[in-house]
Every structure is written in structure tokens, then in C-alpha cells.
C-alpha atoms as a PDB file:
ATOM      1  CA  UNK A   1       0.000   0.000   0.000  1.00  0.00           C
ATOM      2  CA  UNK A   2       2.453   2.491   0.846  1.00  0.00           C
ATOM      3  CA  UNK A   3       4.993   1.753  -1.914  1.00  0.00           C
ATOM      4  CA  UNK A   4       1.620   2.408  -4.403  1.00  0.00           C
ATOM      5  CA  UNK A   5       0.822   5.823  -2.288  1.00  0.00           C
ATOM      6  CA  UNK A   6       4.252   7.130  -2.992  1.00  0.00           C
ATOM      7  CA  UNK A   7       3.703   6.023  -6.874  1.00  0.00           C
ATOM      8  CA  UNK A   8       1.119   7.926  -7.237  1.00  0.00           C
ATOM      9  CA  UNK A   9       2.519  10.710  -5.085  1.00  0.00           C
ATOM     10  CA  UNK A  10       5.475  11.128  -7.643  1.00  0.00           C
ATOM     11  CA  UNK A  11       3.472  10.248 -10.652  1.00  0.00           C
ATOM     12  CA  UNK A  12       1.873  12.565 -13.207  1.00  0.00           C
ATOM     13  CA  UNK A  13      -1.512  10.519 -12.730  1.00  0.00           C
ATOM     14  CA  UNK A  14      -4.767  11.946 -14.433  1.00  0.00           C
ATOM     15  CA  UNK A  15      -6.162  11.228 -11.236  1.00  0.00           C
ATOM     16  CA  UNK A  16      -4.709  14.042  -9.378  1.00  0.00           C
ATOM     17  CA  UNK A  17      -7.390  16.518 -11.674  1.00  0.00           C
ATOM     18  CA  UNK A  18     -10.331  14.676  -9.914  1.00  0.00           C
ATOM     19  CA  UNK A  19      -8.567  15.167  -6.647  1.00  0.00           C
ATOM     20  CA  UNK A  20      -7.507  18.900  -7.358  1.00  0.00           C
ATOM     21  CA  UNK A  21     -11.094  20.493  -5.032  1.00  0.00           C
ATOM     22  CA  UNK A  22     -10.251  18.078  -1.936  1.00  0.00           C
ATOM     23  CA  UNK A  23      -6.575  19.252  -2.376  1.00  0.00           C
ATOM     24  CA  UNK A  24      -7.904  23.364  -2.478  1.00  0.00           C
ATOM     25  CA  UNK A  25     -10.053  22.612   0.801  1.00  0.00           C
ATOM     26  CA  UNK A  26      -6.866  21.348   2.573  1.00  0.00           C
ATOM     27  CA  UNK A  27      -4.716  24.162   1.315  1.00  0.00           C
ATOM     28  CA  UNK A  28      -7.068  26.554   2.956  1.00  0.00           C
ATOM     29  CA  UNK A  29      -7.472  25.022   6.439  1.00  0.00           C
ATOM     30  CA  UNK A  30      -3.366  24.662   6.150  1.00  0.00           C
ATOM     31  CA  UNK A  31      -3.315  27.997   5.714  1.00  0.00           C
ATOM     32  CA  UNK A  32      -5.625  28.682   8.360  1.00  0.00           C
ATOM     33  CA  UNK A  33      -4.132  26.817  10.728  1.00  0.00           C
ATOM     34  CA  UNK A  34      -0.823  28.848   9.770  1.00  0.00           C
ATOM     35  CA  UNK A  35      -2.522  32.185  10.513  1.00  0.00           C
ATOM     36  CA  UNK A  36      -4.161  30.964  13.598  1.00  0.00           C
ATOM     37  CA  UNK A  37      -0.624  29.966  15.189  1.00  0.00           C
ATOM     38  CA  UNK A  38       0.949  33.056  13.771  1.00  0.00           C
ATOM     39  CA  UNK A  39      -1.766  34.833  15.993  1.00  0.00           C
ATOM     40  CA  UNK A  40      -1.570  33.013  19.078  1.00  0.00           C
ATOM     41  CA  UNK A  41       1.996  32.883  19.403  1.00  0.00           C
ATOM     42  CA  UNK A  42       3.314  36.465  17.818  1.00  0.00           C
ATOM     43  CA  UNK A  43       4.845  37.460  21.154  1.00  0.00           C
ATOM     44  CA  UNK A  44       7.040  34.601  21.577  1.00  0.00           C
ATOM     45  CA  UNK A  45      10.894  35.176  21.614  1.00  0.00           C
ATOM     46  CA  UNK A  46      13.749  33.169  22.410  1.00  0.00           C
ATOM     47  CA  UNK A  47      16.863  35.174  23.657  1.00  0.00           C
ATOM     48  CA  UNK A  48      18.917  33.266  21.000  1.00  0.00           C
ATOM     49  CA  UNK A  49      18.408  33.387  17.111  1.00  0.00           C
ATOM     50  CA  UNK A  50      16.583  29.950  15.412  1.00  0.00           C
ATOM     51  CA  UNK A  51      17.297  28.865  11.932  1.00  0.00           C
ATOM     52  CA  UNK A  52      15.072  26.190  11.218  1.00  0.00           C
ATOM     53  CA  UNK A  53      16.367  23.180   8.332  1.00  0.00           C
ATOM     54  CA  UNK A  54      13.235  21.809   7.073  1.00  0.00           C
ATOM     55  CA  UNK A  55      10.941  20.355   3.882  1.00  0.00           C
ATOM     56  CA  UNK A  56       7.608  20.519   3.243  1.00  0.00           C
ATOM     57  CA  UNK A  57       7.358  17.161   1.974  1.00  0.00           C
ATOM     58  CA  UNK A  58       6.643  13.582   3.787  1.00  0.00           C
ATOM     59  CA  UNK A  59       9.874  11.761   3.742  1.00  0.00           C
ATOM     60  CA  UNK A  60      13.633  12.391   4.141  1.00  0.00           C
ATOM     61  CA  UNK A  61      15.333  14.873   1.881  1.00  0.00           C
ATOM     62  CA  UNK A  62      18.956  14.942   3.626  1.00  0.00           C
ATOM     63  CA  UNK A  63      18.236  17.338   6.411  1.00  0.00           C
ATOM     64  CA  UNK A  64      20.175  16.065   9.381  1.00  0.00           C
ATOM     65  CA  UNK A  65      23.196  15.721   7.140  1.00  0.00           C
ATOM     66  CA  UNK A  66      22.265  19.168   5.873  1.00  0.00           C
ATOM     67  CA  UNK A  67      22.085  20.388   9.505  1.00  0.00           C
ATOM     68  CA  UNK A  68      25.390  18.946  10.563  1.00  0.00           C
ATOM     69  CA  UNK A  69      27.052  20.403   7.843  1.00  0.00           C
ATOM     70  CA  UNK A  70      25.537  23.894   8.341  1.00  0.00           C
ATOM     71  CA  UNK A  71      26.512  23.606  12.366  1.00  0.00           C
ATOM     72  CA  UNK A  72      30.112  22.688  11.714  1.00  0.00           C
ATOM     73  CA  UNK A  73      30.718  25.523   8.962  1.00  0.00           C
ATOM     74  CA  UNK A  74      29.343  27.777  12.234  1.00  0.00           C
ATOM     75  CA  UNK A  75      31.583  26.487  14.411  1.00  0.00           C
ATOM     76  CA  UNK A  76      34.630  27.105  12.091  1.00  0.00           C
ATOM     77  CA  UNK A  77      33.363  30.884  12.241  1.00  0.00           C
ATOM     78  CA  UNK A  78      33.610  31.215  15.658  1.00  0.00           C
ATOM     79  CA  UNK A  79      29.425  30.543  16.492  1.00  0.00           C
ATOM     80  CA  UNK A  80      29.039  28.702  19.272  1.00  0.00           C
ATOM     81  CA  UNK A  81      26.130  26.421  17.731  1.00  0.00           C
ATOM     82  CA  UNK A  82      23.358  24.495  19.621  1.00  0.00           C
ATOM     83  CA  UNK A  83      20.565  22.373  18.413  1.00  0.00           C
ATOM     84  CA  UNK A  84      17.065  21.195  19.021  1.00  0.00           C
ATOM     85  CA  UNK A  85      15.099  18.135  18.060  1.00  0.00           C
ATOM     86  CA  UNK A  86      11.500  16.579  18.166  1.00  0.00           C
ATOM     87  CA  UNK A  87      13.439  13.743  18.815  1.00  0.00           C
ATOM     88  CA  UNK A  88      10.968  11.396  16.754  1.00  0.00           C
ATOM     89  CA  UNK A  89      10.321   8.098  18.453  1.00  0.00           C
ATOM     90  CA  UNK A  90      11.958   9.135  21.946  1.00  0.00           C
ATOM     91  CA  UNK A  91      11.405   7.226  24.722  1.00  0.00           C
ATOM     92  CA  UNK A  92      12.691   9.701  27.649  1.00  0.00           C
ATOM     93  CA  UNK A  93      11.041  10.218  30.566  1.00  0.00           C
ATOM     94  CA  UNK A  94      11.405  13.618  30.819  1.00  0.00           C
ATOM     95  CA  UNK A  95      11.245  16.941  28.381  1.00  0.00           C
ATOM     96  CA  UNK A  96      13.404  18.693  27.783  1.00  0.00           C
ATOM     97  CA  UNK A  97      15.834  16.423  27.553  1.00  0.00           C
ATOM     98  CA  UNK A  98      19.558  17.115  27.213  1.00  0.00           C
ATOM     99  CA  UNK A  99      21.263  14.333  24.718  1.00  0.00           C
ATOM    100  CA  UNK A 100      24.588  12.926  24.953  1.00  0.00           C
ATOM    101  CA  UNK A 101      27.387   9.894  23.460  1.00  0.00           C
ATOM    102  CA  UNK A 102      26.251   7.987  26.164  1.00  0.00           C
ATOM    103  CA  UNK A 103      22.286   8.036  25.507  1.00  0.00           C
ATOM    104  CA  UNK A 104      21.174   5.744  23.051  1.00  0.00           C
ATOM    105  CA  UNK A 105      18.632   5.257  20.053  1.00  0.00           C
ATOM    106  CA  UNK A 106      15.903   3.769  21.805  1.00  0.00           C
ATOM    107  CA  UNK A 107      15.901   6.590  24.469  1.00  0.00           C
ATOM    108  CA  UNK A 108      16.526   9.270  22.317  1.00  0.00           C
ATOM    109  CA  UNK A 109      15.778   8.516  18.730  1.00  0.00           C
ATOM    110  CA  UNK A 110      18.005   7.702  15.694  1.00  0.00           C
ATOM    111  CA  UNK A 111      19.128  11.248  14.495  1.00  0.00           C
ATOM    112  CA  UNK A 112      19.565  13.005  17.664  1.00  0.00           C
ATOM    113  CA  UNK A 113      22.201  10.443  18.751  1.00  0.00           C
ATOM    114  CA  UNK A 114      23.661  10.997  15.020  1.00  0.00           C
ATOM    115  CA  UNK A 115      24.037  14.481  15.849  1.00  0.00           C
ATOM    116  CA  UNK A 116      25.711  14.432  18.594  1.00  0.00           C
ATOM    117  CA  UNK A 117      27.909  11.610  17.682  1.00  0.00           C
ATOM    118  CA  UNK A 118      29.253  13.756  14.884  1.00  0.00           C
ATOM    119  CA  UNK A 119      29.551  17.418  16.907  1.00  0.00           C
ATOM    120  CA  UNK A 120      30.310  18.638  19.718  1.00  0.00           C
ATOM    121  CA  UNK A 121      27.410  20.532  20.475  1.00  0.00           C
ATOM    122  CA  UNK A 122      24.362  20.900  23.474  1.00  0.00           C
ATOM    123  CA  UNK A 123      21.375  18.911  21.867  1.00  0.00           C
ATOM    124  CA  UNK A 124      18.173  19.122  23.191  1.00  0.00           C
ATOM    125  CA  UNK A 125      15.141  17.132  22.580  1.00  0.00           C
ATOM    126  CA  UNK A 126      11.267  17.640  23.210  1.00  0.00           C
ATOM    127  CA  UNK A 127       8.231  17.511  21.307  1.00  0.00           C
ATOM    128  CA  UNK A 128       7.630  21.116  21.988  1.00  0.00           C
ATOM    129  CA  UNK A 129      10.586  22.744  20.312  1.00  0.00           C
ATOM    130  CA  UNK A 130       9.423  26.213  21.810  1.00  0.00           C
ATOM    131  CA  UNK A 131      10.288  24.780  25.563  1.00  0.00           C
ATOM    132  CA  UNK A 132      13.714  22.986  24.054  1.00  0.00           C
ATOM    133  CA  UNK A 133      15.220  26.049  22.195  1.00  0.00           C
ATOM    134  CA  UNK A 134      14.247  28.203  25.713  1.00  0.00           C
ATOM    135  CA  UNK A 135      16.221  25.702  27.735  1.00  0.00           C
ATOM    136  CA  UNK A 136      19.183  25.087  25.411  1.00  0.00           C
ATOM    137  CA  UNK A 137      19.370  29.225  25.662  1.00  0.00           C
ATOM    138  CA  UNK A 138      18.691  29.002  29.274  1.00  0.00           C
ATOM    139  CA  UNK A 139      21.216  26.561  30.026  1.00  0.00           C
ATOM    140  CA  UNK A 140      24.173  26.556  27.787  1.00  0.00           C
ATOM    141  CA  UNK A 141      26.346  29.493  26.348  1.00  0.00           C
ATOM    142  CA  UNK A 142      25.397  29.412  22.268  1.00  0.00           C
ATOM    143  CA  UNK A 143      25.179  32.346  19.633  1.00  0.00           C
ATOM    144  CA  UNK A 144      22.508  30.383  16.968  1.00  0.00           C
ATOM    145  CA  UNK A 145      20.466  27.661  17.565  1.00  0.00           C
ATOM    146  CA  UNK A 146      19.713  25.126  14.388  1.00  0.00           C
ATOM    147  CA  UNK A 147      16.177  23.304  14.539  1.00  0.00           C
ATOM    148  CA  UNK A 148      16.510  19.462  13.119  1.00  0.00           C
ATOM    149  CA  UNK A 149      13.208  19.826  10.772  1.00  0.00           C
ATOM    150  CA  UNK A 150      10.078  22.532  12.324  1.00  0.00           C
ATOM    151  CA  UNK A 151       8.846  24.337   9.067  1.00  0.00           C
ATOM    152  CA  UNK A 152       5.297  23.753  10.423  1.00  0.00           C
ATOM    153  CA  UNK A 153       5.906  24.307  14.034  1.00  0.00           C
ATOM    154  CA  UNK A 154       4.810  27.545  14.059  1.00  0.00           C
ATOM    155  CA  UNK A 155       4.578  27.815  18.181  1.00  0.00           C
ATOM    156  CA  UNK A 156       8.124  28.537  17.968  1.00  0.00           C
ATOM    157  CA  UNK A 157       9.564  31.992  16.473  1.00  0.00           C
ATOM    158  CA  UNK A 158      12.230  31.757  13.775  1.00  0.00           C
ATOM    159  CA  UNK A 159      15.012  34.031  12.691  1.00  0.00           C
ATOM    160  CA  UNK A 160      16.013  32.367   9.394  1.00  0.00           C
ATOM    161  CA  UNK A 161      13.905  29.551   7.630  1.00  0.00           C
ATOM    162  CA  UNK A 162      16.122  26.934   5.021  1.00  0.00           C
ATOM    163  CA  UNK A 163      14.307  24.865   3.175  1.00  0.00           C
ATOM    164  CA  UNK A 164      15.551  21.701   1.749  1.00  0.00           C
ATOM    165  CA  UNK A 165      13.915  19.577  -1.487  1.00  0.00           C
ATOM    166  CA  UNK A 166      14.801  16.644  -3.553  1.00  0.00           C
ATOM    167  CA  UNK A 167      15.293  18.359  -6.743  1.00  0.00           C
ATOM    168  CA  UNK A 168      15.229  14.528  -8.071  1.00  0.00           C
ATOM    169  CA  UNK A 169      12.101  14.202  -6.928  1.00  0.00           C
ATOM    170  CA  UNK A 170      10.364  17.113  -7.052  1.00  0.00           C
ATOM    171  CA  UNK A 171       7.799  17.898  -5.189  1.00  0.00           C
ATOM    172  CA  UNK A 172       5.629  15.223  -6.587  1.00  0.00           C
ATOM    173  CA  UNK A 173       2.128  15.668  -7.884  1.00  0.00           C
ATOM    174  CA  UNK A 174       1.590  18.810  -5.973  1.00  0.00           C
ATOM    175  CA  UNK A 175      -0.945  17.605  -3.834  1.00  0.00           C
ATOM    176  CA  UNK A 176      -1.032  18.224   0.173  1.00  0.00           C
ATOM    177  CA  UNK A 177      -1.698  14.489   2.225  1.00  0.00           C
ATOM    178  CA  UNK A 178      -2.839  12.624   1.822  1.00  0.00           C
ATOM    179  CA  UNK A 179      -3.172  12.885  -1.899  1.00  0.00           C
ATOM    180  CA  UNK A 180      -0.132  13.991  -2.669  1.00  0.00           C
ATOM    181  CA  UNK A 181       3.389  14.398  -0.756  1.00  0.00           C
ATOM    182  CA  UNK A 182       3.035  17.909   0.454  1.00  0.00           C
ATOM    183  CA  UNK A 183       3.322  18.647   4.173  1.00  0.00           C
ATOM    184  CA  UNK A 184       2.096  22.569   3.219  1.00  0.00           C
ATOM    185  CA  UNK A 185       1.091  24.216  -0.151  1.00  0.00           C
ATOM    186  CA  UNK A 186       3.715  24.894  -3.130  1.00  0.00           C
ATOM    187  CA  UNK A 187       3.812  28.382  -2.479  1.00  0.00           C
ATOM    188  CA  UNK A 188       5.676  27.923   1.082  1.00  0.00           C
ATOM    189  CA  UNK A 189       8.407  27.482  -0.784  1.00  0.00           C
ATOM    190  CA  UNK A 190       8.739  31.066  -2.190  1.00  0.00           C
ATOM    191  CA  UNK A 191       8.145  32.075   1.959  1.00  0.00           C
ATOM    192  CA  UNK A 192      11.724  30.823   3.348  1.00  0.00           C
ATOM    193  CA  UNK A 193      14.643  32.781   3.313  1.00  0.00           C
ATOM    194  CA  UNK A 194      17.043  29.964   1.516  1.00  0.00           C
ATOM    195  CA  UNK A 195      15.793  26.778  -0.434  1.00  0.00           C
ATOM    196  CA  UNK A 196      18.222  24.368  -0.994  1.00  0.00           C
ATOM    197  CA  UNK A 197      18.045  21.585  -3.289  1.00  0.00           C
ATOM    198  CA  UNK A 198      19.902  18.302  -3.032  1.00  0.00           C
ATOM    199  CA  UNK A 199      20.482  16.582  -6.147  1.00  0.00           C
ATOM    200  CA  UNK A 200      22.468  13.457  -7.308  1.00  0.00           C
ATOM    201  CA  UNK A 201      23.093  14.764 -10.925  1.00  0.00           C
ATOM    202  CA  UNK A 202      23.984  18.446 -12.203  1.00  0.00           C
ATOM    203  CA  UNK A 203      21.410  20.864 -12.426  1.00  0.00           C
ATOM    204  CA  UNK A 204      21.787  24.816 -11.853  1.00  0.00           C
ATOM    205  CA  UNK A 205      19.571  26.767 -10.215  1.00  0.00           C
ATOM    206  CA  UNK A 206      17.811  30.368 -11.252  1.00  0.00           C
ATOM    207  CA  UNK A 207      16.250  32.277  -8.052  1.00  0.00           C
ATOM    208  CA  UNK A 208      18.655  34.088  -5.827  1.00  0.00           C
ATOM    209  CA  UNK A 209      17.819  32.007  -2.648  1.00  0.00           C
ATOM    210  CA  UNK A 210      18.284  28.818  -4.445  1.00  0.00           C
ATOM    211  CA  UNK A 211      21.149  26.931  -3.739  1.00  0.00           C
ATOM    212  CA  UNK A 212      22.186  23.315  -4.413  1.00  0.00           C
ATOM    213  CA  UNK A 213      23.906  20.474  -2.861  1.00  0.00           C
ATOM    214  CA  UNK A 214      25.265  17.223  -4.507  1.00  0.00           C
ATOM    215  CA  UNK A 215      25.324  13.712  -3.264  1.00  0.00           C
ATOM    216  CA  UNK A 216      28.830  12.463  -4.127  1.00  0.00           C
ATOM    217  CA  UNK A 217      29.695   9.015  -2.032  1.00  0.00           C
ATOM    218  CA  UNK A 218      32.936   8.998  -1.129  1.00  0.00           C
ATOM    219  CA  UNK A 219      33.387   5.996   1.284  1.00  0.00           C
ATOM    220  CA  UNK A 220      31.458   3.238   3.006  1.00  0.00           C
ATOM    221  CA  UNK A 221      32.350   3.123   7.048  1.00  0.00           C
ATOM    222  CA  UNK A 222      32.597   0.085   9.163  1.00  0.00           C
ATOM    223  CA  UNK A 223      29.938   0.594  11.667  1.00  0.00           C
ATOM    224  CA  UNK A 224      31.801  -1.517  14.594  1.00  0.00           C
ATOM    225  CA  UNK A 225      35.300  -0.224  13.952  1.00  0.00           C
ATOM    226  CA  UNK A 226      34.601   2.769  12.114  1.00  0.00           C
ATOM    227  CA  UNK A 227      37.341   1.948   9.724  1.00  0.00           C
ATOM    228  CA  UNK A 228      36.429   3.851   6.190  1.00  0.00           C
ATOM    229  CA  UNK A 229      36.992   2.103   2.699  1.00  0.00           C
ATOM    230  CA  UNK A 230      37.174   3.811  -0.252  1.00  0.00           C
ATOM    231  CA  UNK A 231      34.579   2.492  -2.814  1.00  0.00           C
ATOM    232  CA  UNK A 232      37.185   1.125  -5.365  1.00  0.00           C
ATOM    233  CA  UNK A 233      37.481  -1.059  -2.583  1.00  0.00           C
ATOM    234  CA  UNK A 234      34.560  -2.988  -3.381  1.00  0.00           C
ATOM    235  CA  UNK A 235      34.900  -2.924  -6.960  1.00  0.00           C
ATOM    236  CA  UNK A 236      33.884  -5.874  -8.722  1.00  0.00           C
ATOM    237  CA  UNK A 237      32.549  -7.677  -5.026  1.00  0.00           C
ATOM    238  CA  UNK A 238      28.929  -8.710  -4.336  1.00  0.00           C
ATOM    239  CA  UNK A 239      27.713  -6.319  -2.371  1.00  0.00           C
ATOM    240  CA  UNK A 240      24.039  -7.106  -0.139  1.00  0.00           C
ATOM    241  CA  UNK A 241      22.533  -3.490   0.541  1.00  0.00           C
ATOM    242  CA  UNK A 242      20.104  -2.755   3.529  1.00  0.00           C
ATOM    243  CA  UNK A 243      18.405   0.711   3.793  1.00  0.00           C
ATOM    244  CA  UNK A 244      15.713   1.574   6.236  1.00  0.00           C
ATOM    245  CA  UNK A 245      15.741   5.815   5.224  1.00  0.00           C
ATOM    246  CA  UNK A 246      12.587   7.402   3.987  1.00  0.00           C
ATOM    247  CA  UNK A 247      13.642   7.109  -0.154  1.00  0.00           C
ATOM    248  CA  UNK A 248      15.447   3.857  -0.281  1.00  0.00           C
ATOM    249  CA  UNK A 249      16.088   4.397  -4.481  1.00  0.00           C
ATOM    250  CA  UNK A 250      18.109   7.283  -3.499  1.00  0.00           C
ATOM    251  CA  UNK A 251      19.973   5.081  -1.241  1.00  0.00           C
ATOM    252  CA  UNK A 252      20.737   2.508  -3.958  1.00  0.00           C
ATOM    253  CA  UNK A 253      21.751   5.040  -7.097  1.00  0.00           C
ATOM    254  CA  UNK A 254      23.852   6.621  -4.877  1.00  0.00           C
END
């Protein structure tokens, strides 16, 4: 069922026509509900600046790599970086929850522990990003805080919004969910203050805020030792290839 949903999510299907007045109705109350939280939560602040990495599509699009990245070219300016997280599929006790090395991904999700595996920098988890960006400022000495995903958390105020998209991909058949792959309308993506695109081929990009990123594999890393091969390494070798990320095909051309 779900590998036919995302078929017809990335296909050009006449069927998406016939869907087009359900789609308008849900593009309103998403807009609505945009509007509504803009309201209600104008007069929040957080002492420290938030860039938010997100999409606006279901699925993976690179944005924890994305995010380490953009925290690590911070750090070599001088910013003293920290982060937040839902932390999807978290099993803590408490929120907010500080994450370290020594948590692990049952307690504290999958990309959280990535994070701070790969940075040294105060990671915070909750559900309500608001209450985890106000602690992280409240308890550790940063300059920027980066929010893992949070487009559509719109509780929580935000100095700088990057948006990332599978320019492979697209964004589908244009169509919110569940009829199409969109988390929010098309024209969110002319709202953000960068888009970036990751692609796996060469493309070039027109708007100003457009930028692009491409997937070039390097190595493959021995997750016991952490020993890295280079792929030449493998050449010519049966190779049996497990991926459990949210587009597996990009996993496999890559």
C-alpha cells in the first residue's frame, strides 16, 4: 500500500485533476491553521536566534546531514552552535531532555544520537521545540540555535527559515496528504529565506535564494570499527545493501 501511495505521489496521474477540489479545501485550512498559530503565538521570543532546516514534503530529503554540515561551517566561524530536536520516536522520561554519546537510540531517537555523535554541540530534545530552544538558551552558552526539521511548528519563532527539497524528486504531484506528498502548499516554498536543493546529478539553479547540494559518495564506514573504505574497494565484489531511510532508491543510485 504504501509503496503504491508514494507512486502515485510522484506520478503525473490523471487522477490528481479529480482530486484537485479536496486538495484546495486542505490548502485553505493549512493555511488557516498557519494564521491561527501566527496569531496566538506572535509574542514569543527566544533570547537566541533559530534557523530552522526543514521540507515541506513527507519523507527524508537529507536534512540532518544538511544540519550537521551547516553547524560545523558555524563552528569554524567562531558561532558557538546548539541544536534542538522533536526527537521522533523518543522514549525519555522527561522533556526537555539534554542528549549525549552515552544516551542511546531507543531513548533518544536515531538522528539526535547521530548528531551528537558527529559534533560537539548541546542537543536538546522535546516535542515542543518552543520549551527545548528556551532551555538550550537558558542553560548553555550558544550564539545560533539550528532546529533538526520545524517548518510547520509555528509555536516557535524563527530568525532564518532553510528549506531543503529533492530536486530529483520534485515535489511530486503537488498535492497536500494525503493525496499527494506535500506537508504545506507549493507556495511555502517562495516564503523561506534559503531553499536548498539536493540533487544526485547536475542541475543549476535560477532564483537568488536557491542553492544546491550534490550527493557524491565517497566511502562506506565500518559501523563496529569505524574503519572507512574507499569504494574502489569494493569494486567488482557482491555487495548485499540494507536501507531503512525514507527514499530507499536514493539510497541505492547513490
Amino acid at each position: 500500500m504504501t509503496e503504491k501511495l508514494q507512486q502515485f505521489w510522484y506520478s503525473k496521474s490523471s487522477l490528481r485533476y479529480l482530486l484537485w477540489p479536496l486538495h484546495l479545501m486542505l490548502v485553505i485550512l493549512v493555511k488557516i491553521r498557519k494564521q491561527l498559530l501566527g496569531i496566538i503565538y506572535q509574542n514569543r521570543a527566544c533570547s537566541v536566534p533559530i534557523v530552522i532546516i526543514g521540507n515541506i514534503t513527507v519523507g527524508g530529503v537529507g536534512k540532518t546531514p544538511s544540519l550537521i554540515a551547516l553547524a560545523k561551517h558555524l563552528q569554524d566561524k567562531g558561532k558557538r552552535v546548539g541544536i534542538i530536536s522533536r526527537g521522533y520516536g523518543a522514549k525519555t522520561d522527561q522533556y526537555p531532555y539534554k542528549v549525549t554519546t552515552k544516551d542511546n537510540a531507543e531513548t533518544v531517537g536515531d538522528e539526535p544520537l547521530m548528531i551528537v555523535n558527529n559534533l560537539d554541540v548541546p542537543l536538546y530534545i522535546d516535542p515542543d521545540r518552543f520549551r527545548a530552544a528556551q532551555s538550550l538558551s537558558n542553560n548553555e552558552k550558544i550564539d545560533v540555535i539550528l532546529s533538526d526539521d520545524g517548518l510547520q511548528h509555528y509555536a516557535m519563532p524563527r530568525y532564518i527559515e532553510v528549506l531543503l527539497s529533492d530536486l530529483n524528486r520534485g515535489f511530486g504531484n503537488g498535492l497536500i496528504i494525503p493525496f499527494g506528498p506535500l506537508r504545506e502548499p507549493l507556495s511555502r516554498a517562495k516564503e523561506v529565506d534559503f531553499h536548498v536543493k539536493v540533487a544526485q546529478s547536475h542541475y543549476t539553479c535560477s532564483p537568488v535564494h536557491e542553492h544546491l547540494i550534490h550527493i557524491k559518495p565517497t566511502s562506506l564506514i565500518h559501523i563496529q570499527s569505524g574503519r572507512q573504505y574507499a569504494l574502489e574497494h569494493f569494486e567488482n565484489q557482491q555487495i548485499t545493501a540494507l536501507s531503512a531511510i525514507a527514499d530507499n532508491e536514493k539510497f541505492f543510485n547513490t
